[in-house]
N, C-alpha and C. Protein backbone atom coordinates (compact mmCIF):
# COMPACT_ATOMS: atom_id res chain seq x y z
N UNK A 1 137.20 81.23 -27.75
CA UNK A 1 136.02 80.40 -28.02
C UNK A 1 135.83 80.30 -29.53
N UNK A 2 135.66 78.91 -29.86
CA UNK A 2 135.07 78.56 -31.51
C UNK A 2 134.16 79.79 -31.94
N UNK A 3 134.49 79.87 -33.09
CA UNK A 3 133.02 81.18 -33.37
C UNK A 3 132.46 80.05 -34.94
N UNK A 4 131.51 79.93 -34.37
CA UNK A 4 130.60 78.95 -35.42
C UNK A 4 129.58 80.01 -36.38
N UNK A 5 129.24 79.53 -37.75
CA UNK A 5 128.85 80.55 -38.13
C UNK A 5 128.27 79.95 -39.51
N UNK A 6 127.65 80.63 -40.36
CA UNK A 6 126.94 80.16 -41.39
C UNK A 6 128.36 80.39 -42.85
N UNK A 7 128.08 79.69 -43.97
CA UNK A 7 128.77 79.55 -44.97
C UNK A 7 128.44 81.42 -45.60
N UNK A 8 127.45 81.68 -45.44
CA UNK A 8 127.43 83.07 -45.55
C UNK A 8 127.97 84.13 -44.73
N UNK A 9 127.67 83.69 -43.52
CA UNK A 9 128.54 84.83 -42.43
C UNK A 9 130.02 84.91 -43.03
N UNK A 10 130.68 83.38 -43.09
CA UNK A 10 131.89 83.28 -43.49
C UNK A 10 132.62 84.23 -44.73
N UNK A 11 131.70 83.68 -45.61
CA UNK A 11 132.32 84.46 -47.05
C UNK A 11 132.20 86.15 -46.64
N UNK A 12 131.36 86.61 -46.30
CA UNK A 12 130.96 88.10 -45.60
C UNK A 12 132.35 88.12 -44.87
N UNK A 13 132.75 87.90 -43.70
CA UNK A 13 134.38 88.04 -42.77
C UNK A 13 135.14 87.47 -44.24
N UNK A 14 135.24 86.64 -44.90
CA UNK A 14 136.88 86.01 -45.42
C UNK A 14 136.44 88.02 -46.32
N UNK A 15 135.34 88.39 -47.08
CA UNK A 15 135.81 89.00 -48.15
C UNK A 15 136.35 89.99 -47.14
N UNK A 16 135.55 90.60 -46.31
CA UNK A 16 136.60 91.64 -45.55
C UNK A 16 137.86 91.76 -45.01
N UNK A 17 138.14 90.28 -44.66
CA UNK A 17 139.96 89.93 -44.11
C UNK A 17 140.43 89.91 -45.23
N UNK A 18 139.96 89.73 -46.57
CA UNK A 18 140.57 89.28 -47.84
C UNK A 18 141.22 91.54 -48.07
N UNK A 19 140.17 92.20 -47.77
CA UNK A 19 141.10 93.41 -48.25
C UNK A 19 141.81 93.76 -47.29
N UNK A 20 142.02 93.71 -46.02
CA UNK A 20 143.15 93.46 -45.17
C UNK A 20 144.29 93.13 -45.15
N UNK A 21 144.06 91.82 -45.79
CA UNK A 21 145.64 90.82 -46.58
C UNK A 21 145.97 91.81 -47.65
N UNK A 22 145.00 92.40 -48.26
CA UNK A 22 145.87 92.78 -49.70
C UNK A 22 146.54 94.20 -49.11
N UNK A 23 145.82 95.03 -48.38
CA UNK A 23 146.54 96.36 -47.49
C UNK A 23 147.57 95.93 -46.66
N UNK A 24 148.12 94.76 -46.43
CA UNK A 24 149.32 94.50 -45.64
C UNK A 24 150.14 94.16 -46.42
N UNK A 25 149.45 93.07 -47.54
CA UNK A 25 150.98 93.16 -48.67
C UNK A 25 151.22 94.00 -49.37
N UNK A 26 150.46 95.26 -49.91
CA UNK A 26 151.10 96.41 -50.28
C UNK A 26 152.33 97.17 -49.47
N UNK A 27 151.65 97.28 -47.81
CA UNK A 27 152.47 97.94 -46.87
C UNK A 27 153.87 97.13 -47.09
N UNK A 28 153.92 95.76 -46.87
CA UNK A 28 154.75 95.02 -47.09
C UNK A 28 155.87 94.92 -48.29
N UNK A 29 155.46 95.53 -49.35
CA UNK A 29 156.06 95.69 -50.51
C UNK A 29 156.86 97.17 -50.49
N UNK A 30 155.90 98.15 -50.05
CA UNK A 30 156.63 99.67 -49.64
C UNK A 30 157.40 98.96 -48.64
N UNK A 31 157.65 98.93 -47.58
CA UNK A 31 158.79 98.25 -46.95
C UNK A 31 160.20 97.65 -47.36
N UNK A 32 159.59 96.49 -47.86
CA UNK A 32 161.09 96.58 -48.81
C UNK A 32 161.44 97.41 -49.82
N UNK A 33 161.01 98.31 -50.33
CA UNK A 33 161.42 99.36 -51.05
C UNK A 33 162.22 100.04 -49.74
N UNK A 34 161.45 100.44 -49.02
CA UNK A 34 162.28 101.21 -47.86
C UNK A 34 163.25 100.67 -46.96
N UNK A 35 163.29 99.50 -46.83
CA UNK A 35 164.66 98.87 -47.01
C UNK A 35 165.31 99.45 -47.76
N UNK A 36 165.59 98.94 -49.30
CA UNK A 36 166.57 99.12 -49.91
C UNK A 36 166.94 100.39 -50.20
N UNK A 37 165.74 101.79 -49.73
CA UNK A 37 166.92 102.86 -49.77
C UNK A 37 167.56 103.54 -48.51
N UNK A 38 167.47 102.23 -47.42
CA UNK A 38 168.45 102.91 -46.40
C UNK A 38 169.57 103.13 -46.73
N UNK A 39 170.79 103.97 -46.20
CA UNK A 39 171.82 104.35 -46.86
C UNK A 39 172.96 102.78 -46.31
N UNK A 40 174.07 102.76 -47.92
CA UNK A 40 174.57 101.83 -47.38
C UNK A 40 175.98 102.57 -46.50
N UNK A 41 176.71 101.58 -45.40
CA UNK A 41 177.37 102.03 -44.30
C UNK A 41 178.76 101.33 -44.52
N UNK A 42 179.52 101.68 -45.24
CA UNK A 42 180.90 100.84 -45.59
C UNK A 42 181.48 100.55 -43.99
N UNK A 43 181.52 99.00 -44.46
CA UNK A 43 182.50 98.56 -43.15
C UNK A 43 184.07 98.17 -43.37
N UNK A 44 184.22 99.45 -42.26
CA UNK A 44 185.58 99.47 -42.61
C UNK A 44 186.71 98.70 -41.40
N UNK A 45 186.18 97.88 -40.30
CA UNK A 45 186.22 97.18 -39.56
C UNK A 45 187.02 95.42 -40.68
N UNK A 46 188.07 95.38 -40.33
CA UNK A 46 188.58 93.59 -41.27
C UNK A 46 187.78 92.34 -40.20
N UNK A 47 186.83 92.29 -40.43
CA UNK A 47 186.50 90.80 -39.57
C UNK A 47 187.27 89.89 -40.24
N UNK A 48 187.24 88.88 -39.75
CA UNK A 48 187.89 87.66 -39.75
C UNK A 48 186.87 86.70 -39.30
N UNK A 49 186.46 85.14 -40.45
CA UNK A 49 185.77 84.30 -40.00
C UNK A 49 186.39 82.42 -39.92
N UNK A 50 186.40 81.86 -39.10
CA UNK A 50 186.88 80.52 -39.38
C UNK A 50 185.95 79.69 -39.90
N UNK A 51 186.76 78.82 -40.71
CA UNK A 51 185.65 77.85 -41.72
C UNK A 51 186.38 76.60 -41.51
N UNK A 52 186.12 75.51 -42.05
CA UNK A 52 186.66 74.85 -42.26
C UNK A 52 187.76 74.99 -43.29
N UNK A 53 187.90 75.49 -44.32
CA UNK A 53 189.00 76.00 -45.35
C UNK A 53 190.09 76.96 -44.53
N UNK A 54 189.40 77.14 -43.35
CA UNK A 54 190.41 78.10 -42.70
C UNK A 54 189.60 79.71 -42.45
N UNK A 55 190.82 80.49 -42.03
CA UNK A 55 190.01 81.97 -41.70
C UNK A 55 189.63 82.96 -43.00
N UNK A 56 188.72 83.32 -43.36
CA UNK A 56 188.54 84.19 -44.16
C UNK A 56 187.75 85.37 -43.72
N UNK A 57 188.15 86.42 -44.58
CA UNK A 57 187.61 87.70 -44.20
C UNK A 57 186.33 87.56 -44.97
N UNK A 58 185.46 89.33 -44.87
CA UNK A 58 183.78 89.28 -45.20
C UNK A 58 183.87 88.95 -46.42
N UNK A 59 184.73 89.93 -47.29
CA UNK A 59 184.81 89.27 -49.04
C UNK A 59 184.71 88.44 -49.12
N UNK A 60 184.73 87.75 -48.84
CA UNK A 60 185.06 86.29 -49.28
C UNK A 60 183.87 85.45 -49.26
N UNK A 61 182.97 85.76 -47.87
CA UNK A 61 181.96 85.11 -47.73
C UNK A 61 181.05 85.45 -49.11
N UNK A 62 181.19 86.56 -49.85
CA UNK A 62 180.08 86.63 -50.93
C UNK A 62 180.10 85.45 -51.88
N UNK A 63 181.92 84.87 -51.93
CA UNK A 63 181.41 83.68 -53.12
C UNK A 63 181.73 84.63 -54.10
N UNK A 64 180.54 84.70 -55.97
CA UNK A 64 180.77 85.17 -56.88
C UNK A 64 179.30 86.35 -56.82
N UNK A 65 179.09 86.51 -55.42
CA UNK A 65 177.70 87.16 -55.52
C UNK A 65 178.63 88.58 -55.09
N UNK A 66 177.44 89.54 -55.47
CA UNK A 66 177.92 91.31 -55.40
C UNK A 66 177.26 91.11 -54.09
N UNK A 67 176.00 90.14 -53.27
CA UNK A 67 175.11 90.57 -51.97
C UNK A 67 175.52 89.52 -51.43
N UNK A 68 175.19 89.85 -49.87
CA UNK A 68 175.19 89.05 -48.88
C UNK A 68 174.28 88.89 -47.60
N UNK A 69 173.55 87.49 -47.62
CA UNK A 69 172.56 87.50 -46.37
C UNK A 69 173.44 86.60 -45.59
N UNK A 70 173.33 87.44 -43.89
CA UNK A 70 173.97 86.64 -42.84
C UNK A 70 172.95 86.21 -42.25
N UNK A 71 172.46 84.92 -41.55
CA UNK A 71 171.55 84.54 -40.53
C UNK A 71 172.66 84.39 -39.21
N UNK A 72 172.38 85.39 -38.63
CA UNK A 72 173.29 85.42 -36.84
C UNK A 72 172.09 84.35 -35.96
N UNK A 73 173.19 83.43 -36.27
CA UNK A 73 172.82 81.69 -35.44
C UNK A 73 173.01 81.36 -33.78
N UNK A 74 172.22 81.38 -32.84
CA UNK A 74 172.46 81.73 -31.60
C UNK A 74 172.94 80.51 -31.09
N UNK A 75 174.45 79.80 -31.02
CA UNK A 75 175.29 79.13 -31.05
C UNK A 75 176.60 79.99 -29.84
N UNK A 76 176.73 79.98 -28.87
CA UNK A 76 177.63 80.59 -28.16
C UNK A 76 179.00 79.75 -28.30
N UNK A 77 180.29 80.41 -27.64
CA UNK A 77 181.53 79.46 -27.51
C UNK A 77 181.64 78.37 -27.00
N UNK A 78 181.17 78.02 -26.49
CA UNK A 78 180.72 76.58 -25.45
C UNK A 78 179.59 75.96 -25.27
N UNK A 79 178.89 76.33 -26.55
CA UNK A 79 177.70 75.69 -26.71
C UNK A 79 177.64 74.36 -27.54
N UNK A 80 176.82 73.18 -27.52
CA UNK A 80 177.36 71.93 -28.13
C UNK A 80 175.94 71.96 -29.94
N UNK A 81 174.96 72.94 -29.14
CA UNK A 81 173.84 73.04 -29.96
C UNK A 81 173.73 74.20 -29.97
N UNK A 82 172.83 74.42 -31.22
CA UNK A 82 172.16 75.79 -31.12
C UNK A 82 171.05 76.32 -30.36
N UNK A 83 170.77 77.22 -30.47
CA UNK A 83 169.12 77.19 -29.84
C UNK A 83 168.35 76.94 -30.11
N UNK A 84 166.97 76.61 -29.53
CA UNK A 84 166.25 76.14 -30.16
C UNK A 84 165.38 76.55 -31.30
N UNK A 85 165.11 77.91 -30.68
CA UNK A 85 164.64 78.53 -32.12
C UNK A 85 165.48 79.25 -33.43
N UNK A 86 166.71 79.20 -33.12
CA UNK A 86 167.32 79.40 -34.37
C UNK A 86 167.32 77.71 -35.58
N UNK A 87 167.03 76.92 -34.50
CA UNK A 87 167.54 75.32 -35.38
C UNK A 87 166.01 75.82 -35.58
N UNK A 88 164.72 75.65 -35.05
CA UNK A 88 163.65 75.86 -35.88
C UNK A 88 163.66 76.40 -37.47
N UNK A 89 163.83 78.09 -36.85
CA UNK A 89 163.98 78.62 -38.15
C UNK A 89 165.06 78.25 -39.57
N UNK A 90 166.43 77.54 -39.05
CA UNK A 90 167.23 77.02 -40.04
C UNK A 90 166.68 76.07 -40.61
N UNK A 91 165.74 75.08 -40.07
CA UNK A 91 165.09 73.70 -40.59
C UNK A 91 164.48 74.70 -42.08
N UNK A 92 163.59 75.41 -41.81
CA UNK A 92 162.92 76.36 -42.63
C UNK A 92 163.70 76.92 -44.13
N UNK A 93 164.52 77.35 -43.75
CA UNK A 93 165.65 77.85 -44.91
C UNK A 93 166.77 77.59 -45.24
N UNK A 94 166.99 75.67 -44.64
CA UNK A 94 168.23 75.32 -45.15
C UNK A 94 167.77 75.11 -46.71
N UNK A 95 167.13 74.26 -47.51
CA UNK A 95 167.13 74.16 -49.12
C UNK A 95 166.89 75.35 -49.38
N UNK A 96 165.84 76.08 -48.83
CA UNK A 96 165.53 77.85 -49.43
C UNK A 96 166.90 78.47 -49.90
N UNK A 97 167.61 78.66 -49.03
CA UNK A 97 168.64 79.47 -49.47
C UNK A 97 169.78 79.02 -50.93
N UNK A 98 169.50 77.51 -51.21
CA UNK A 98 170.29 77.38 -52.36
C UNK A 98 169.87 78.13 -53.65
N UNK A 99 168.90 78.58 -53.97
CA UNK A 99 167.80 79.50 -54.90
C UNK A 99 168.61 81.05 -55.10
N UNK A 100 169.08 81.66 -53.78
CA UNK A 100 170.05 82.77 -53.76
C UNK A 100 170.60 82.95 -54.67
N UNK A 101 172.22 82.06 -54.82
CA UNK A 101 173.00 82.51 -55.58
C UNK A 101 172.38 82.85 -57.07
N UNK A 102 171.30 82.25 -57.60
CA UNK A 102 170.99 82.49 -58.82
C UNK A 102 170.25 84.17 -59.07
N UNK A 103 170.28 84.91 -58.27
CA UNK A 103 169.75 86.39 -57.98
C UNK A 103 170.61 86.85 -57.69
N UNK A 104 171.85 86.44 -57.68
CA UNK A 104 173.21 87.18 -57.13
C UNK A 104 173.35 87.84 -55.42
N UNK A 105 172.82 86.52 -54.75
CA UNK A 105 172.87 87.05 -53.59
C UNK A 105 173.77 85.34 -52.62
N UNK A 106 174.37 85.74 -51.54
CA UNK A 106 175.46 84.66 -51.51
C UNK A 106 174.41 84.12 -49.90
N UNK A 107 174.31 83.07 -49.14
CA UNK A 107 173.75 83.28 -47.90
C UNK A 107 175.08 82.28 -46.74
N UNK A 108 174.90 82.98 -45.75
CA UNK A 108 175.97 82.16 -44.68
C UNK A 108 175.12 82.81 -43.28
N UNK A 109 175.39 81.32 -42.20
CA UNK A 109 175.11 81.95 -41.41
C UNK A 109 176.35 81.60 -40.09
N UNK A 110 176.35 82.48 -39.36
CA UNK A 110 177.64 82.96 -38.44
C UNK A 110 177.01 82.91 -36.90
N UNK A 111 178.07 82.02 -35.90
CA UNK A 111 177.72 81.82 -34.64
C UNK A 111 179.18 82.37 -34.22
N UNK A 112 179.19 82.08 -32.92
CA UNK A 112 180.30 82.42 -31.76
C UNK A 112 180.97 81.29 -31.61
N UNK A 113 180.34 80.21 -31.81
CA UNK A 113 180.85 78.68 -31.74
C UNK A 113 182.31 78.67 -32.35
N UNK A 114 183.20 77.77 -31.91
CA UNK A 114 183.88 77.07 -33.13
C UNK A 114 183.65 76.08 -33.79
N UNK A 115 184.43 76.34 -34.80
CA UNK A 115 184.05 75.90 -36.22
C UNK A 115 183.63 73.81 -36.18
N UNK A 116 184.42 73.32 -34.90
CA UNK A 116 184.31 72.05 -34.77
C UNK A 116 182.92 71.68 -33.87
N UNK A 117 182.29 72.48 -33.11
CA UNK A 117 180.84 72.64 -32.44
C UNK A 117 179.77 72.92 -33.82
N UNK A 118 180.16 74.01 -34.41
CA UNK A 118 179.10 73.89 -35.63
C UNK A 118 179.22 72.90 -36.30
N UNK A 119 180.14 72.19 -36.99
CA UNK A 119 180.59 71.00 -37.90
C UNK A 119 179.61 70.11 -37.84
N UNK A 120 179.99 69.84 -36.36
CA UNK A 120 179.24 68.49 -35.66
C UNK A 120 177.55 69.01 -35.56
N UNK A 121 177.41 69.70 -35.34
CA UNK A 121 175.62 70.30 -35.18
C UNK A 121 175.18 70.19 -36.88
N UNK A 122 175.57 70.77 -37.53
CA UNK A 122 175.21 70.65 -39.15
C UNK A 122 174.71 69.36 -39.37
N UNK A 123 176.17 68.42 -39.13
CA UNK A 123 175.72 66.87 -39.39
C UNK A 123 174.53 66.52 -38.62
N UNK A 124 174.31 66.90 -37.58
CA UNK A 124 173.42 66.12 -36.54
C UNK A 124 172.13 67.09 -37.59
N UNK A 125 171.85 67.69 -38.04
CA UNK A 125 170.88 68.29 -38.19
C UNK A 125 170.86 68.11 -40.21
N UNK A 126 171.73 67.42 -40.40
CA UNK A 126 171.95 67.38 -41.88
C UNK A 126 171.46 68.60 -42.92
N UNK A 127 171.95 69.86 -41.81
CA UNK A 127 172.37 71.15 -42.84
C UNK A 127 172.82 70.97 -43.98
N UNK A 128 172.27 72.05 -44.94
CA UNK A 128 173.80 72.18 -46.25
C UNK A 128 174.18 73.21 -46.25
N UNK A 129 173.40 74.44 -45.44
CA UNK A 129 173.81 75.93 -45.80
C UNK A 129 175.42 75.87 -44.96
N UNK A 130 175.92 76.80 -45.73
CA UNK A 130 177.43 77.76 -45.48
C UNK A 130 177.07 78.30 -44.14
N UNK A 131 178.06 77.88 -43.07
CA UNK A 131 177.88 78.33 -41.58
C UNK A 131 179.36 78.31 -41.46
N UNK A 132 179.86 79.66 -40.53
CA UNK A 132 180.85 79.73 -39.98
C UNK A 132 180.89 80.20 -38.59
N UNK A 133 182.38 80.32 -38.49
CA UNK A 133 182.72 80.94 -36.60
C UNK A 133 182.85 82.54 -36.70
N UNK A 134 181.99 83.75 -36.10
CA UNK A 134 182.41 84.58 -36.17
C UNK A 134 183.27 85.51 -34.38
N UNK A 135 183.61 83.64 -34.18
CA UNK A 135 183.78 84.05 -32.62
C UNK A 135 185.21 84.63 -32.24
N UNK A 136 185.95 84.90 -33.30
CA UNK A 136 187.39 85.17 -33.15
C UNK A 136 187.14 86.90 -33.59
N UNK A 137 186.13 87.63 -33.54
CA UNK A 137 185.99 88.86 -34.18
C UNK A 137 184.81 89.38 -33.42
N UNK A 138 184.62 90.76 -33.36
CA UNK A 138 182.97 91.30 -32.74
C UNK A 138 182.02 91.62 -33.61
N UNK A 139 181.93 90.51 -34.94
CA UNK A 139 181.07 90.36 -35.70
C UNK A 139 179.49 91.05 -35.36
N UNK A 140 179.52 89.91 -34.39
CA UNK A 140 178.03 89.63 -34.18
C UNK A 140 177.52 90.69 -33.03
N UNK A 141 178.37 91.04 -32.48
CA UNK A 141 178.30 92.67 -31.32
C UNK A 141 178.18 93.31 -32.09
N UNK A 142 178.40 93.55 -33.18
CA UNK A 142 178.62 95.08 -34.07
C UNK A 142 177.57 95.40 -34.89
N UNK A 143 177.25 93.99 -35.77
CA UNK A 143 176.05 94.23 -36.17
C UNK A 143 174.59 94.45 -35.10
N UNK A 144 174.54 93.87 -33.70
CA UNK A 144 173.52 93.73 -33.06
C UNK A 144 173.52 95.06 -32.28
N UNK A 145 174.57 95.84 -31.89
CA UNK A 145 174.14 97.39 -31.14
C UNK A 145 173.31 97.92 -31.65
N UNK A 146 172.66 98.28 -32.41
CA UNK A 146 171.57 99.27 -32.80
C UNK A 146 170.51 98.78 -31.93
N UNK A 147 170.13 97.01 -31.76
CA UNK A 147 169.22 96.49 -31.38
C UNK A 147 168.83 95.89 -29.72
N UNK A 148 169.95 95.30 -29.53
CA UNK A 148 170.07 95.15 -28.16
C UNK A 148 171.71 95.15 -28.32
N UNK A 149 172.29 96.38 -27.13
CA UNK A 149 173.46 96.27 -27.11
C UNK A 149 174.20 95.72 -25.96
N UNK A 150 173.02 94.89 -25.07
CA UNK A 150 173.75 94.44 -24.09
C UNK A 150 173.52 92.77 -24.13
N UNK A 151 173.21 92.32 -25.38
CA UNK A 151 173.02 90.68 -25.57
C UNK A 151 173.82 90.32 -25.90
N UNK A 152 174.53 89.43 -25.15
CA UNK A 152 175.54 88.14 -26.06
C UNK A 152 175.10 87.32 -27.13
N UNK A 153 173.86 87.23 -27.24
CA UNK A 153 173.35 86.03 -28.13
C UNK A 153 171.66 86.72 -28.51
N UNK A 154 171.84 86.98 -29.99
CA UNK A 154 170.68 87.25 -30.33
C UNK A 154 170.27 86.40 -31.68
N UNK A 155 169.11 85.93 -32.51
CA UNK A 155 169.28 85.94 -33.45
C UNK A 155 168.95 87.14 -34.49
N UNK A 156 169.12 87.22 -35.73
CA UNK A 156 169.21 88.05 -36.46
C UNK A 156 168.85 87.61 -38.11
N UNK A 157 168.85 88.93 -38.61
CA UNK A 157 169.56 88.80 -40.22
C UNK A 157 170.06 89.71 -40.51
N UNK A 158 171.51 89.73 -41.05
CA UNK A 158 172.16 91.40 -41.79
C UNK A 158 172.39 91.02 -43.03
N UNK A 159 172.54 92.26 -43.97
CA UNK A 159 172.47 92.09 -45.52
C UNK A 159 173.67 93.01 -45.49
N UNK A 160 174.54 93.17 -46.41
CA UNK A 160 175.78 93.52 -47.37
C UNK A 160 175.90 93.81 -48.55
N UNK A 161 176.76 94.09 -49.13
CA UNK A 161 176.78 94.70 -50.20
C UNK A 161 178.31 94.83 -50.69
N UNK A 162 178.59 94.12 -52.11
CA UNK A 162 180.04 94.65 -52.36
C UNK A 162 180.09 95.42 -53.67
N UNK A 163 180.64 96.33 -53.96
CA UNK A 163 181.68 96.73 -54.49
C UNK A 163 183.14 96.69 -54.78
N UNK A 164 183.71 95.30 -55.68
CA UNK A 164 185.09 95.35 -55.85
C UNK A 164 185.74 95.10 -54.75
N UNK A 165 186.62 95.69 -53.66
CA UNK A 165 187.04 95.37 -52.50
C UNK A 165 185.80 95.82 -51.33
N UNK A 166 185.41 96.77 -51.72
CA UNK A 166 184.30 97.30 -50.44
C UNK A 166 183.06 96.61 -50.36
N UNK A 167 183.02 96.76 -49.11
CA UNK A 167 182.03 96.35 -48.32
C UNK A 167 180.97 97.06 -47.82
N UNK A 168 179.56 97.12 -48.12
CA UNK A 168 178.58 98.15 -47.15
C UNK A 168 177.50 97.27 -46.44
N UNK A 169 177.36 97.37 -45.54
CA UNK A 169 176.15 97.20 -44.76
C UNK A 169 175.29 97.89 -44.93
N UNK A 170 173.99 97.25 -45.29
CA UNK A 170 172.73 97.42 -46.07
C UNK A 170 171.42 97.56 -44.84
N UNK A 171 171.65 96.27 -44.26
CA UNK A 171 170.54 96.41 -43.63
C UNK A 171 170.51 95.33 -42.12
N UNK A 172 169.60 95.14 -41.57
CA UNK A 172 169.91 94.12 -39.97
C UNK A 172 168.59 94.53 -39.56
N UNK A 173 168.38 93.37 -39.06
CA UNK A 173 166.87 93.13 -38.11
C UNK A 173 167.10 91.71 -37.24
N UNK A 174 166.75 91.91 -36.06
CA UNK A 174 166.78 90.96 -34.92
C UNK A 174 165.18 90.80 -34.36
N UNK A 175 165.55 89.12 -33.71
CA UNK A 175 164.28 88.58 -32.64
C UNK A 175 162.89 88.60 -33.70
N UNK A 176 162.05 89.53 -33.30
CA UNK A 176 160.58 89.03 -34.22
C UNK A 176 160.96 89.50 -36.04
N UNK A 177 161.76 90.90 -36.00
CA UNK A 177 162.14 91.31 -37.39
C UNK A 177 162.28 89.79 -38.17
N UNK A 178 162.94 88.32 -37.15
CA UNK A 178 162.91 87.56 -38.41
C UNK A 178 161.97 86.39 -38.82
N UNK A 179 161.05 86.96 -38.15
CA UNK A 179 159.76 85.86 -37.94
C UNK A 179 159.43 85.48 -39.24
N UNK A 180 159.42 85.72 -40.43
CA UNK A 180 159.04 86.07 -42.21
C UNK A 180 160.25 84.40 -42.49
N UNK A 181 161.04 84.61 -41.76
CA UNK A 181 162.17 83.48 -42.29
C UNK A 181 161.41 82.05 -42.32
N UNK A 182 160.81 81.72 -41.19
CA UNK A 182 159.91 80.89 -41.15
C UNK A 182 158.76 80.55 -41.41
N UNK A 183 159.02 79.44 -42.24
CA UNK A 183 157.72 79.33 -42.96
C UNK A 183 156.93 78.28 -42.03
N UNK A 184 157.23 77.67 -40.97
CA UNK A 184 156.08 77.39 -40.05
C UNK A 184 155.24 78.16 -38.94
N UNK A 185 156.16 79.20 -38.88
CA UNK A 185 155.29 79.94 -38.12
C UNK A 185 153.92 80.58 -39.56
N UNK A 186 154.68 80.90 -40.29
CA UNK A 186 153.83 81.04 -41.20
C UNK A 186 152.48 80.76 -41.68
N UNK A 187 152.90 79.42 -41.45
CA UNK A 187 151.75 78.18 -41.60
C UNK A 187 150.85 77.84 -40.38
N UNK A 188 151.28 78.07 -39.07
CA UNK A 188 150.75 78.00 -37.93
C UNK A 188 149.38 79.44 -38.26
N UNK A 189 150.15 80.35 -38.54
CA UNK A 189 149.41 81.45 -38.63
C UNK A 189 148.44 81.35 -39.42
N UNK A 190 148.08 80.60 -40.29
CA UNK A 190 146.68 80.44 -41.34
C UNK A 190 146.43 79.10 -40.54
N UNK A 191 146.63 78.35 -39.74
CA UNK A 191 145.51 77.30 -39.30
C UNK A 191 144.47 77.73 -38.63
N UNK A 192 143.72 77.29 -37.92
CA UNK A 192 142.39 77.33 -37.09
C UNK A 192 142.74 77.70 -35.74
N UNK A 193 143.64 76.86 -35.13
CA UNK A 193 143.99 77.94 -33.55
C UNK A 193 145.35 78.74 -33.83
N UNK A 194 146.20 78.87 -34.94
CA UNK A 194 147.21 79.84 -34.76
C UNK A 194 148.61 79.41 -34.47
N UNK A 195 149.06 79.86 -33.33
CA UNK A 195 150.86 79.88 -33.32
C UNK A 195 150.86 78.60 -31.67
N UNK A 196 149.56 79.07 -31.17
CA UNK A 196 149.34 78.09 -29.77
C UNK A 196 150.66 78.16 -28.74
N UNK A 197 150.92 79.51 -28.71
CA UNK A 197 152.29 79.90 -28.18
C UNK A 197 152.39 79.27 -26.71
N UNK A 198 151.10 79.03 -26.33
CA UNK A 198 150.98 78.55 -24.83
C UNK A 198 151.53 77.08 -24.32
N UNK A 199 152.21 76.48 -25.67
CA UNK A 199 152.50 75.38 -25.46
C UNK A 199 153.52 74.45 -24.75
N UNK A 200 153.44 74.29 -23.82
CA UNK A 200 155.19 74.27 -23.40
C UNK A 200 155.80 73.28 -24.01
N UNK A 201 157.04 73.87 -23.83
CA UNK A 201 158.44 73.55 -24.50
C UNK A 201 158.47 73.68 -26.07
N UNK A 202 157.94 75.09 -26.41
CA UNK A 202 157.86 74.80 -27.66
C UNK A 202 158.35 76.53 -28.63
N UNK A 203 158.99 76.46 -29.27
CA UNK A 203 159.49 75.21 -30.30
C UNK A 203 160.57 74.08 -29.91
N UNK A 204 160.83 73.32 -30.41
CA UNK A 204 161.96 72.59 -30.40
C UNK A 204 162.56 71.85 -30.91
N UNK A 205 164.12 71.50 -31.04
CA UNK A 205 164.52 71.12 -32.25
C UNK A 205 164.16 69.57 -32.82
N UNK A 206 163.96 69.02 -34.18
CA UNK A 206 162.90 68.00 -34.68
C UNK A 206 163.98 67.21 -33.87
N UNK A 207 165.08 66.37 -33.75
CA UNK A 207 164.97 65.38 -32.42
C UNK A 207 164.53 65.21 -31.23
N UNK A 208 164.21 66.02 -30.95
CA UNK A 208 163.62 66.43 -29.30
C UNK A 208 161.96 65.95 -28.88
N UNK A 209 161.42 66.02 -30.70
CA UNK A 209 159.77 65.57 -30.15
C UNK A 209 159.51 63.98 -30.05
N UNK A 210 158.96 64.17 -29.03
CA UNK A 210 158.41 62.51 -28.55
C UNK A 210 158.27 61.67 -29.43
N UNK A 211 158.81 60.46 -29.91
CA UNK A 211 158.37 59.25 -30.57
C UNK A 211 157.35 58.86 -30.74
């Protein structure tokens, strides 16, 4: 129910939600600190990814960056699209991620698909981010056991780390862990009714909504 209220009641609730917000972005800030001193986990596993240039291993995906963000794209082998809420959230951080490399961090994101199913989805969706196949390897199993180890298809984010030839795995979070990626849910979240989760068929990808 609407909660109607005076310009005074208001300012009275915003100043109190106002120190709320600021106690969550502190928490929020210790967090990523505590991120970054989980220990890193050298992977000593050779994946192998197909691109269009052909197969390349993880090195490679960094580019000229020492870091690496993966977005695990829920795209199966025989899938013609992605899902729907991974194309949500990619709408969100396809230009975002060109900003990366200048922080020395590289971004790609990796499905099960082949490389000619993603190709064609990019265009249809006029992507620019770096997407490959990590379906010739147990990429995307390996990083996701900690979280659900009995899903074929999750989405995600894992972070990396190089050193020279080595490789460490830094960090991974799946399902709500990547809710922050999106900046419409974001934005849903400061309107007047919220996320309106009750909505059916929703999210879905921007061709799909009614004319």
């Amino acid at each position: 129910m609407t909660n109607i209220g005076t310009r005074e009641a208001w300012l009275a609730a915003r100043s109190d939600l106002l120190e709320r917000e600021k106690e969550l972005t502190r928490r929020s800030d210790e967090l990523a600190r505590e991120r970054m001193a989980l220990p890193w986990v050298p992977v000593e596993h050779e994946y192998s990814f197909c691109t269009v240039a052909g197969s390349k291993p993880l090195t490679d995906l960094f580019g000229d960056c020492s870091q690496l963000l993966v977005y695990h794209l829920m795209m199966g082998p025989d899938w013609t699209e992605a899902c729907p809420g991974c194309t949500y959230t990619a709408d969100s951080f396809d230009r975002a991620v060109e900003h990366l490399p200048r922080r020395d961090v590289a971004f790609v994101a990796v499905s099960r698909a082949p490389v000619p199913a993603i190709e064609a989805y990019r265009a249809k969706m006029g992507w620019s981010f770096d997407w490959v196949s990590c379906g010739a390897s147990t990429f995307n199993e390996d990083m996701e056991r900690f979280d659900a180890p009995e899903c074929d298809e999750l989405h995600g984010l894992s972070a990396f780390a190089r050193d020279g030839d080595d490789v460490f795995h830094t960090y991974s979070t799946f399902d709500r862990g990547t809710d922050v990626l999106n900046s419409v849910w974001q934005l849903l979240d400061r309107a007047p009714l919220g996320r309106s989760l009750d909505t059916p068929g929703w999210p879905r990808r921007r061709y799909e909504y009614a004319v």
